[in-house]
C-alpha atoms as a PDB file:
ATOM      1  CA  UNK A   1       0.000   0.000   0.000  1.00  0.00           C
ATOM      2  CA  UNK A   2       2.771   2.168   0.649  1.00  0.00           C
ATOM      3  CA  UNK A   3       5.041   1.890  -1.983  1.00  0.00           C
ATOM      4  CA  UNK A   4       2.080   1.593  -4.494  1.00  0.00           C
ATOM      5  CA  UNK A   5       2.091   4.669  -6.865  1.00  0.00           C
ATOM      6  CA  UNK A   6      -1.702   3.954  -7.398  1.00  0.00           C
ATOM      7  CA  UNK A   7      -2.817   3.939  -3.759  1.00  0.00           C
ATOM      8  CA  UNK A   8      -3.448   7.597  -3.365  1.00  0.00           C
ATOM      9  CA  UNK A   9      -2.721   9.521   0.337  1.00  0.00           C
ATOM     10  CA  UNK A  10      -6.105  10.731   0.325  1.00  0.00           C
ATOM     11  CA  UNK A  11      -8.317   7.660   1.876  1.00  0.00           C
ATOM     12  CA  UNK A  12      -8.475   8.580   5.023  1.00  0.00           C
ATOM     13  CA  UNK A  13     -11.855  10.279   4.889  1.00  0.00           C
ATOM     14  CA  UNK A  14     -11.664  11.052   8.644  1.00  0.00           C
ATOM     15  CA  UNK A  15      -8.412  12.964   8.121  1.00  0.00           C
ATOM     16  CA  UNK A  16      -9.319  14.985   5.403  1.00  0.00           C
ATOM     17  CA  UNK A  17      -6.987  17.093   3.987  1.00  0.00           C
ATOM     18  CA  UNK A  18      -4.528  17.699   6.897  1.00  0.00           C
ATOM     19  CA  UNK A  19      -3.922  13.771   7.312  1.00  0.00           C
ATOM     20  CA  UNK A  20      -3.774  13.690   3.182  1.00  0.00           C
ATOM     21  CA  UNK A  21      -0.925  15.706   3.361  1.00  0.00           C
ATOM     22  CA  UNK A  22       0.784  13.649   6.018  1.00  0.00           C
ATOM     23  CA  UNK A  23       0.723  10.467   4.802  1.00  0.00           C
ATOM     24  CA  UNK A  24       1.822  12.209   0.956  1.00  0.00           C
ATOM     25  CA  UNK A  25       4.956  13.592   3.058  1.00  0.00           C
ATOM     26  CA  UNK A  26       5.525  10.122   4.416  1.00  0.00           C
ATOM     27  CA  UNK A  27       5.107   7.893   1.487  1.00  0.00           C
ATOM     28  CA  UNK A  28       6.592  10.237  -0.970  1.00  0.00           C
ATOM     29  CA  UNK A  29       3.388  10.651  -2.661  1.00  0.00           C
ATOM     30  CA  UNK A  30       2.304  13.350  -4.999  1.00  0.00           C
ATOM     31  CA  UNK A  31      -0.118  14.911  -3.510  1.00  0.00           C
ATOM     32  CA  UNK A  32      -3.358  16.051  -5.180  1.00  0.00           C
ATOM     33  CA  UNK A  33      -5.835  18.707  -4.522  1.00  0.00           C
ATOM     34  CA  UNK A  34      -7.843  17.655  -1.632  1.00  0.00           C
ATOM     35  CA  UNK A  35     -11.419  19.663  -1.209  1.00  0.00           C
ATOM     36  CA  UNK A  36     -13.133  18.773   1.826  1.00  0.00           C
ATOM     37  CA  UNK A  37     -16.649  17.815   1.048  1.00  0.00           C
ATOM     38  CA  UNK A  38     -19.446  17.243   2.764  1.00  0.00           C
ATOM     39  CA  UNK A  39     -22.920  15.131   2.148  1.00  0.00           C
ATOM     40  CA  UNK A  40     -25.724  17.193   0.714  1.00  0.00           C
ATOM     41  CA  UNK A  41     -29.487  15.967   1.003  1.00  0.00           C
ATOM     42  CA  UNK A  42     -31.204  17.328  -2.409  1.00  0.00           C
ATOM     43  CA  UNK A  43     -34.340  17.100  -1.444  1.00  0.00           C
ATOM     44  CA  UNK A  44     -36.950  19.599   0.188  1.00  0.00           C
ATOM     45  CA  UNK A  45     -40.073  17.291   0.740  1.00  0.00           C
ATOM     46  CA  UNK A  46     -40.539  18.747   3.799  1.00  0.00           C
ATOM     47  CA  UNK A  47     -40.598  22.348   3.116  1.00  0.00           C
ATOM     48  CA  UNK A  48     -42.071  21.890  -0.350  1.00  0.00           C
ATOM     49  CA  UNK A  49     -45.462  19.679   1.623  1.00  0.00           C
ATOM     50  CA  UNK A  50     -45.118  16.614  -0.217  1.00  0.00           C
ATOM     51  CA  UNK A  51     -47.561  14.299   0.500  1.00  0.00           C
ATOM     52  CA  UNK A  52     -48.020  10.885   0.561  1.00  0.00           C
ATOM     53  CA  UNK A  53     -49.477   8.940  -2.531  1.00  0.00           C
ATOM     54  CA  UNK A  54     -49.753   5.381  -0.967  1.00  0.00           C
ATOM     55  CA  UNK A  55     -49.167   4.191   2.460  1.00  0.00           C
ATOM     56  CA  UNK A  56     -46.027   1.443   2.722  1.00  0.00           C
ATOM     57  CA  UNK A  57     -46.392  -1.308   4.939  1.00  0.00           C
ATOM     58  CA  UNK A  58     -43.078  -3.497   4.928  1.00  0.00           C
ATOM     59  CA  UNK A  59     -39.532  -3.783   6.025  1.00  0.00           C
ATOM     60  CA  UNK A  60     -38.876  -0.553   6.981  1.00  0.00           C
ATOM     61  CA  UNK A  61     -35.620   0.191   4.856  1.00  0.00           C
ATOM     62  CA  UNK A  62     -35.814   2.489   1.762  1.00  0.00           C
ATOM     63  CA  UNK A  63     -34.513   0.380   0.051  1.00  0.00           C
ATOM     64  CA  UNK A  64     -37.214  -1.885   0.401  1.00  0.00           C
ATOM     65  CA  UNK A  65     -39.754   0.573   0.014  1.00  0.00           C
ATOM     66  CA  UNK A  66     -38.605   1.789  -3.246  1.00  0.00           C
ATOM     67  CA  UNK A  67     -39.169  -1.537  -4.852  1.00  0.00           C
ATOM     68  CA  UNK A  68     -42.605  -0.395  -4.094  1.00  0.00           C
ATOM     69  CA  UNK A  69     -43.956   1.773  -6.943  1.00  0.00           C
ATOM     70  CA  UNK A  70     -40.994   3.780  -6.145  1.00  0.00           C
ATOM     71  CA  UNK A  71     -41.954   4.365  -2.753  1.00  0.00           C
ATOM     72  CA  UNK A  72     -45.341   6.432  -0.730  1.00  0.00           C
ATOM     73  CA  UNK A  73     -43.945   9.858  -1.828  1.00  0.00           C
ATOM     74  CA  UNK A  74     -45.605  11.742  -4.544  1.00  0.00           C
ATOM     75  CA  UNK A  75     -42.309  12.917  -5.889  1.00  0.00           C
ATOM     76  CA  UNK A  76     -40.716   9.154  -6.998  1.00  0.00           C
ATOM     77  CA  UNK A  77     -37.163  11.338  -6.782  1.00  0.00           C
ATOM     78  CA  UNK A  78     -38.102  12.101  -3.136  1.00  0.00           C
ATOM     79  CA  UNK A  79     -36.429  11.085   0.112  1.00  0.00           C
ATOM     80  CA  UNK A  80     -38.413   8.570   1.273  1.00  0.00           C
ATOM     81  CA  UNK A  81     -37.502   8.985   5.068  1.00  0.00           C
ATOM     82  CA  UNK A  82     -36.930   5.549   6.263  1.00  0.00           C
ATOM     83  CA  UNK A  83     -33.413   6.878   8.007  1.00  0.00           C
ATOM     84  CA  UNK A  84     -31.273   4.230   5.791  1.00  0.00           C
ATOM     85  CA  UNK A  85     -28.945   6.540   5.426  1.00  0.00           C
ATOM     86  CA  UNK A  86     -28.726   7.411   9.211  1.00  0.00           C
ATOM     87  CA  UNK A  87     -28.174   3.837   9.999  1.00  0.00           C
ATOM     88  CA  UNK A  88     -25.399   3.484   7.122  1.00  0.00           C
ATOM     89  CA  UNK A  89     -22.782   6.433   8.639  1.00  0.00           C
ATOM     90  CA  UNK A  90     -20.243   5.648  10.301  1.00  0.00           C
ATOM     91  CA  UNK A  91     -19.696   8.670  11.986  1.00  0.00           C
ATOM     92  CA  UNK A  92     -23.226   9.699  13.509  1.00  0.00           C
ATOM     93  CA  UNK A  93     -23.223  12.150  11.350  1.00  0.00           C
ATOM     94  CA  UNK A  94     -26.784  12.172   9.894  1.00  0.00           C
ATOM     95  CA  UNK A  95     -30.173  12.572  12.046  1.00  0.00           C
ATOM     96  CA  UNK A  96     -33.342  11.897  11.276  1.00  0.00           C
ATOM     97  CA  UNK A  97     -35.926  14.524  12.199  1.00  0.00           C
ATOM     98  CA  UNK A  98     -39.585  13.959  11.726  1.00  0.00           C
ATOM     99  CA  UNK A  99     -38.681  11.531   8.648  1.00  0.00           C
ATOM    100  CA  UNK A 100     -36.173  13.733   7.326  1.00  0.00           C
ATOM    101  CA  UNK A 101     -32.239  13.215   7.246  1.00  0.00           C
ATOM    102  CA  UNK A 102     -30.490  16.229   8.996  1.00  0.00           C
ATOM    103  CA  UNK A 103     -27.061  16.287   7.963  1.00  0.00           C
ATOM    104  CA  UNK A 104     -24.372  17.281  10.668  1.00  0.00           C
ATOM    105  CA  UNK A 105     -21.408  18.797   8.710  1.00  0.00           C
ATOM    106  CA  UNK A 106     -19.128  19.153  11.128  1.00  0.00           C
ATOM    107  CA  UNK A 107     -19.332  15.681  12.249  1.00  0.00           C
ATOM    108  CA  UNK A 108     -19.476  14.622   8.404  1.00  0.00           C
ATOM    109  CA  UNK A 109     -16.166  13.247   6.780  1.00  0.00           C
ATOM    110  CA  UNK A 110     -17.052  13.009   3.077  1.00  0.00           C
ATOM    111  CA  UNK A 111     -16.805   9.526   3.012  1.00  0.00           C
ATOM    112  CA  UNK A 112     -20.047   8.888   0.891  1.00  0.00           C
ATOM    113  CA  UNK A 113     -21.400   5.770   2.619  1.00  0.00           C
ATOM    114  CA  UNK A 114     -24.838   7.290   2.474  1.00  0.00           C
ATOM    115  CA  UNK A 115     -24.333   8.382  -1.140  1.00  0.00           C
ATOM    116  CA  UNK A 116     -23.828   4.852  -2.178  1.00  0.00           C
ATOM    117  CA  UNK A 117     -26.477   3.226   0.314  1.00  0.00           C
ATOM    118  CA  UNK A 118     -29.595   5.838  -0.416  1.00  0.00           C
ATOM    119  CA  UNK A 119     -31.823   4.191  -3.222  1.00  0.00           C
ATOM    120  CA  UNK A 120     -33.056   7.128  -4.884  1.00  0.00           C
ATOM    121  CA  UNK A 121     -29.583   8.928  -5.226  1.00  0.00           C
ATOM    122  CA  UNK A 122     -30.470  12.538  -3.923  1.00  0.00           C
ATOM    123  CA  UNK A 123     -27.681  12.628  -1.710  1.00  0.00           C
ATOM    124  CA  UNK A 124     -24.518  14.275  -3.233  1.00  0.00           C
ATOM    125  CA  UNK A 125     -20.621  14.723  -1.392  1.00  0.00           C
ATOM    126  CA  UNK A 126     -20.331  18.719  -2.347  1.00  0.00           C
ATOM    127  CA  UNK A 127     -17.127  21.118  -1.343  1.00  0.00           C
ATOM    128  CA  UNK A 128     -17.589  22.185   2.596  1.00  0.00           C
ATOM    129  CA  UNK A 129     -16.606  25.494   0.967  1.00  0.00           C
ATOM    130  CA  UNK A 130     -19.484  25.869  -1.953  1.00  0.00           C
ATOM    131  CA  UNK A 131     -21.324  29.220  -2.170  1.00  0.00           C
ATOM    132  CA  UNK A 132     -24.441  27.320  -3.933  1.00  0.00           C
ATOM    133  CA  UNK A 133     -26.743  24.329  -4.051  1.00  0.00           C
ATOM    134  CA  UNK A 134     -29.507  23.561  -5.361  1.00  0.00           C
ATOM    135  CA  UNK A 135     -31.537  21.304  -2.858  1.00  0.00           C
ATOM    136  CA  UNK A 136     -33.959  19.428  -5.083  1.00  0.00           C
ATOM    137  CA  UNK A 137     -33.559  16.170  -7.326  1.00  0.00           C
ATOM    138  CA  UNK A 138     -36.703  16.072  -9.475  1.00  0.00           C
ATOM    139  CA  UNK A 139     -36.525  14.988 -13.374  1.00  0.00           C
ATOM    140  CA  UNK A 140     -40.240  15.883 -13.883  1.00  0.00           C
ATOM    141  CA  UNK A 141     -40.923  18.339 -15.914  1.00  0.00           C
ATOM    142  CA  UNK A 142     -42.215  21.760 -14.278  1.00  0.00           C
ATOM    143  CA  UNK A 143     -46.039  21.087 -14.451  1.00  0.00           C
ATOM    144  CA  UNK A 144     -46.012  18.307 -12.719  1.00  0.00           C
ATOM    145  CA  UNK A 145     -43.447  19.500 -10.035  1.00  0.00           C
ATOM    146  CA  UNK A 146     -45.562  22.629  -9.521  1.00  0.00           C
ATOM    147  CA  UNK A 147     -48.740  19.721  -8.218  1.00  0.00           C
ATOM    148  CA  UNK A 148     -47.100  17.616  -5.728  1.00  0.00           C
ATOM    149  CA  UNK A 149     -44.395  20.144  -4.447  1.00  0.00           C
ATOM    150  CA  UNK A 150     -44.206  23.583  -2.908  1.00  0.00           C
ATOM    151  CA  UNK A 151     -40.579  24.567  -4.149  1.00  0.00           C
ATOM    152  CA  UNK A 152     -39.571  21.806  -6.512  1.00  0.00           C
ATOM    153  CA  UNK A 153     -37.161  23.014  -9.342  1.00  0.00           C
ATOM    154  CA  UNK A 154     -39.223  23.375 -12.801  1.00  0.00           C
ATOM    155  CA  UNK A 155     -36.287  22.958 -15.129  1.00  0.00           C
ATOM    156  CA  UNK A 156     -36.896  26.674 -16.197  1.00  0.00           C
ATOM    157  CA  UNK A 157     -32.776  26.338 -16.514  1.00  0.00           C
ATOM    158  CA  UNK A 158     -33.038  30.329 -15.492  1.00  0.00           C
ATOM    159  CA  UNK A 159     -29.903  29.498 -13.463  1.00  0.00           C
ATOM    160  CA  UNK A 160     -27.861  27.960 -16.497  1.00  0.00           C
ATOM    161  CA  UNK A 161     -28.594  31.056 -18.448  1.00  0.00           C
ATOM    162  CA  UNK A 162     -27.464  33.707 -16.461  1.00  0.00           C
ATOM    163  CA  UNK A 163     -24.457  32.112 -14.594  1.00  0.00           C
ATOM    164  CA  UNK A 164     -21.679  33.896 -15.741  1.00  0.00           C
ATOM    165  CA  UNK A 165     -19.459  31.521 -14.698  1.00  0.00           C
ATOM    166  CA  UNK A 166     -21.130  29.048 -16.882  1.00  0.00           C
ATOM    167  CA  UNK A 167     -20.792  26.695 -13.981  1.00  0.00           C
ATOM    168  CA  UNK A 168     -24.766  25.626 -13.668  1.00  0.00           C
ATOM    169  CA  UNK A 169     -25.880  22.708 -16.661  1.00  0.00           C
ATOM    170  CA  UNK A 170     -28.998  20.431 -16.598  1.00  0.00           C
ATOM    171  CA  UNK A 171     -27.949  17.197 -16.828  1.00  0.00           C
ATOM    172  CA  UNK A 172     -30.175  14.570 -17.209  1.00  0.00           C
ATOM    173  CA  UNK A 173     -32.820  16.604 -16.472  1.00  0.00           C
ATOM    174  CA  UNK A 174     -31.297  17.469 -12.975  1.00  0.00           C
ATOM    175  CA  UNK A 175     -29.739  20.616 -12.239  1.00  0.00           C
ATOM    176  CA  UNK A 176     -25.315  20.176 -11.647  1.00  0.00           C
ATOM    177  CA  UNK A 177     -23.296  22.575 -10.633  1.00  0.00           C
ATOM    178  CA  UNK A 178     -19.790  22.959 -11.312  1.00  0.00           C
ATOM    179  CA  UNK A 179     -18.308  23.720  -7.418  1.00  0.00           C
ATOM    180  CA  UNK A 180     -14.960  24.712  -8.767  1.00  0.00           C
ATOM    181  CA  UNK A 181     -15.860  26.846 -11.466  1.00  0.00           C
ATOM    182  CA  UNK A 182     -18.504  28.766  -9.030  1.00  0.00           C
ATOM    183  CA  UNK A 183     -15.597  29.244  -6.579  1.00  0.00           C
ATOM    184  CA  UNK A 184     -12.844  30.000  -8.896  1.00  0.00           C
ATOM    185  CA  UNK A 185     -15.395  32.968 -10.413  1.00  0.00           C
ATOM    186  CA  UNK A 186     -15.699  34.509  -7.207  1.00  0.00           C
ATOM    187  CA  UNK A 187     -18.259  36.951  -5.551  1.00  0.00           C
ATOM    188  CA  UNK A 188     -18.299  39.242  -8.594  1.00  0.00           C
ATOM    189  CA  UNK A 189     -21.641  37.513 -10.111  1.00  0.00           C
ATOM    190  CA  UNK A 190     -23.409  38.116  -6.451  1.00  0.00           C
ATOM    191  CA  UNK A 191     -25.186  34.852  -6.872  1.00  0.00           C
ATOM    192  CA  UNK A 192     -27.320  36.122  -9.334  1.00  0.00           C
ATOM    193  CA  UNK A 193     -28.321  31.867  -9.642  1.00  0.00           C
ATOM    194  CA  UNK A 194     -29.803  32.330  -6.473  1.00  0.00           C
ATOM    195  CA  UNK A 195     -31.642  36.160  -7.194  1.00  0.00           C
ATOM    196  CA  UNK A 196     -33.010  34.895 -10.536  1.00  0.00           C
ATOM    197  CA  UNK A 197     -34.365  31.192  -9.490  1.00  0.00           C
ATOM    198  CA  UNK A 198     -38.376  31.171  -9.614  1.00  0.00           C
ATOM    199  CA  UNK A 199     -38.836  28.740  -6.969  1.00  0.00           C
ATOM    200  CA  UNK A 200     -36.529  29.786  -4.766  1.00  0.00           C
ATOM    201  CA  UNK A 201     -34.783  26.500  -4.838  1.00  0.00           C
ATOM    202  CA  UNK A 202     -31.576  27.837  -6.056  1.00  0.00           C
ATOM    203  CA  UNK A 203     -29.611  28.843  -2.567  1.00  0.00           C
ATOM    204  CA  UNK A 204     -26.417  29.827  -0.988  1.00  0.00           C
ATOM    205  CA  UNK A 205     -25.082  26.458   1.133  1.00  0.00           C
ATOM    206  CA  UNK A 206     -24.022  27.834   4.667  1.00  0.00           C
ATOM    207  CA  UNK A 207     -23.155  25.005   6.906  1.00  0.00           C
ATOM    208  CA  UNK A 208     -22.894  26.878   9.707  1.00  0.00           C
ATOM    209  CA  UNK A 209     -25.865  26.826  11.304  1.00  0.00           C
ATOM    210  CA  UNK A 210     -27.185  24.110   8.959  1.00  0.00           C
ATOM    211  CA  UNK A 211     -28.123  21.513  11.048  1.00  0.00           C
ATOM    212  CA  UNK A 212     -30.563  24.091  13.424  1.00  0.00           C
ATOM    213  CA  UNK A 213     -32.246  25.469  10.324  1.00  0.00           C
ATOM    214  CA  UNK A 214     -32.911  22.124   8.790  1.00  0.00           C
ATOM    215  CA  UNK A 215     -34.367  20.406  12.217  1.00  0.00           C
ATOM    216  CA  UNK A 216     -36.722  23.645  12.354  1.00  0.00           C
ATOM    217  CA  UNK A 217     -37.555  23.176   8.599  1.00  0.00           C
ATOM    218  CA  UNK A 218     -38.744  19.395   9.568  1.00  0.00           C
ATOM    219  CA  UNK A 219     -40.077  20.426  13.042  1.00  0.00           C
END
């Protein structure tokens, strides 16, 4: 492991970037960029009112719920709120609140356990230090968003249009953002992704005092 060129320092997830760095000095390793990063629930059931378009009776694992018609949400891309995820970290680092996944990121590593254990994929490793997010996963198109959800994303693609940085795409039918291209731009385009978003579903990601304003969200 040591002496192989193609074991990078990085994979110590607890370590992050600091430990990186160490064991790249100790190994002789080149050492690559290494962004903290930090899991990201896009979805906004909660706050957008979703409701509930079947009841599930089963074993109570998403995973097992969405082989059920996709699970009992209305959205089929939304978190379904069994707490798989919360059971799957490692590090304690998600909560469930009223059905909802709370995401601690200062106990959070990056490690992306829950990105590869939730079924629906809506949770997403992003830099700690990102200025945007967009907190929403749907793939329906905006009529349909606008009938089972409050603040869904509509695919308007308002956002990829006026980025400057050109740093905001739809892929998929999902809206991506480039974290290192928004960064790299700067402050100059004062989020104008965020002032020019419809649904208000295009945001500035603050982690500090995340975790409070997310419990109150699901409260």
């Amino acid at each position: 492991m040591v002496n192989d060129e193609e074991v990078p320092p990085n994979l110590c997830f607890p370590g992050k970037a600091e430990v990186a760095e160490a064991v790249a000095e100790i190994t002789g390793k080149k050492m690559a960029k290494v962004e903290d990063q930090v899991a990201a629930v896009r979805c906004s059931r909660v706050e957008g009112r979703v409701k509930e378009k079947q009841s599930y009776l089963g074993l109570l694992t998403c995973t097992a719920a969405n082989l059920a018609f996709g699970g009992p949400m209305a959205c089929q891309y939304a978190c379904i709120g069994l707490g798989e995820c919360a059971q799957a970290c490692p590090f304690d680092a998600i909560t469930m609140v009223d059905g909802f996944p709370v995401v601690d990121p200062a106990a959070c590593v990056g490690c992306g356990t829950c990105v590869r254990t939730c079924p629906k994929k809506i949770i997403q490793l992003i830099p700690l230090k990102a200025r945007v997010w967009v907190p929403c996963s749907t793939k329906d198109p905006g009529k349909a968003v606008k009938q089972i959800c409050e603040v869904g994303c509509i695919s308007c693609k308002m956002c990829v249009k006026v980025c400057p940085a050109k740093a905001v795409s739809m892929e998929d039918g999902v809206i991506q953002i480039d974290h290192n291209k928004c960064t790299e731009y700067g402050p100059e385009c004062e989020e104008i992704c965020v002032e020019k978003c419809p649904r208000d579903i295009f945001r500035p990601y603050e982690t500090s005092g995340r975790v409070e304003q997310e419990t109150e969200a699901a409260a």
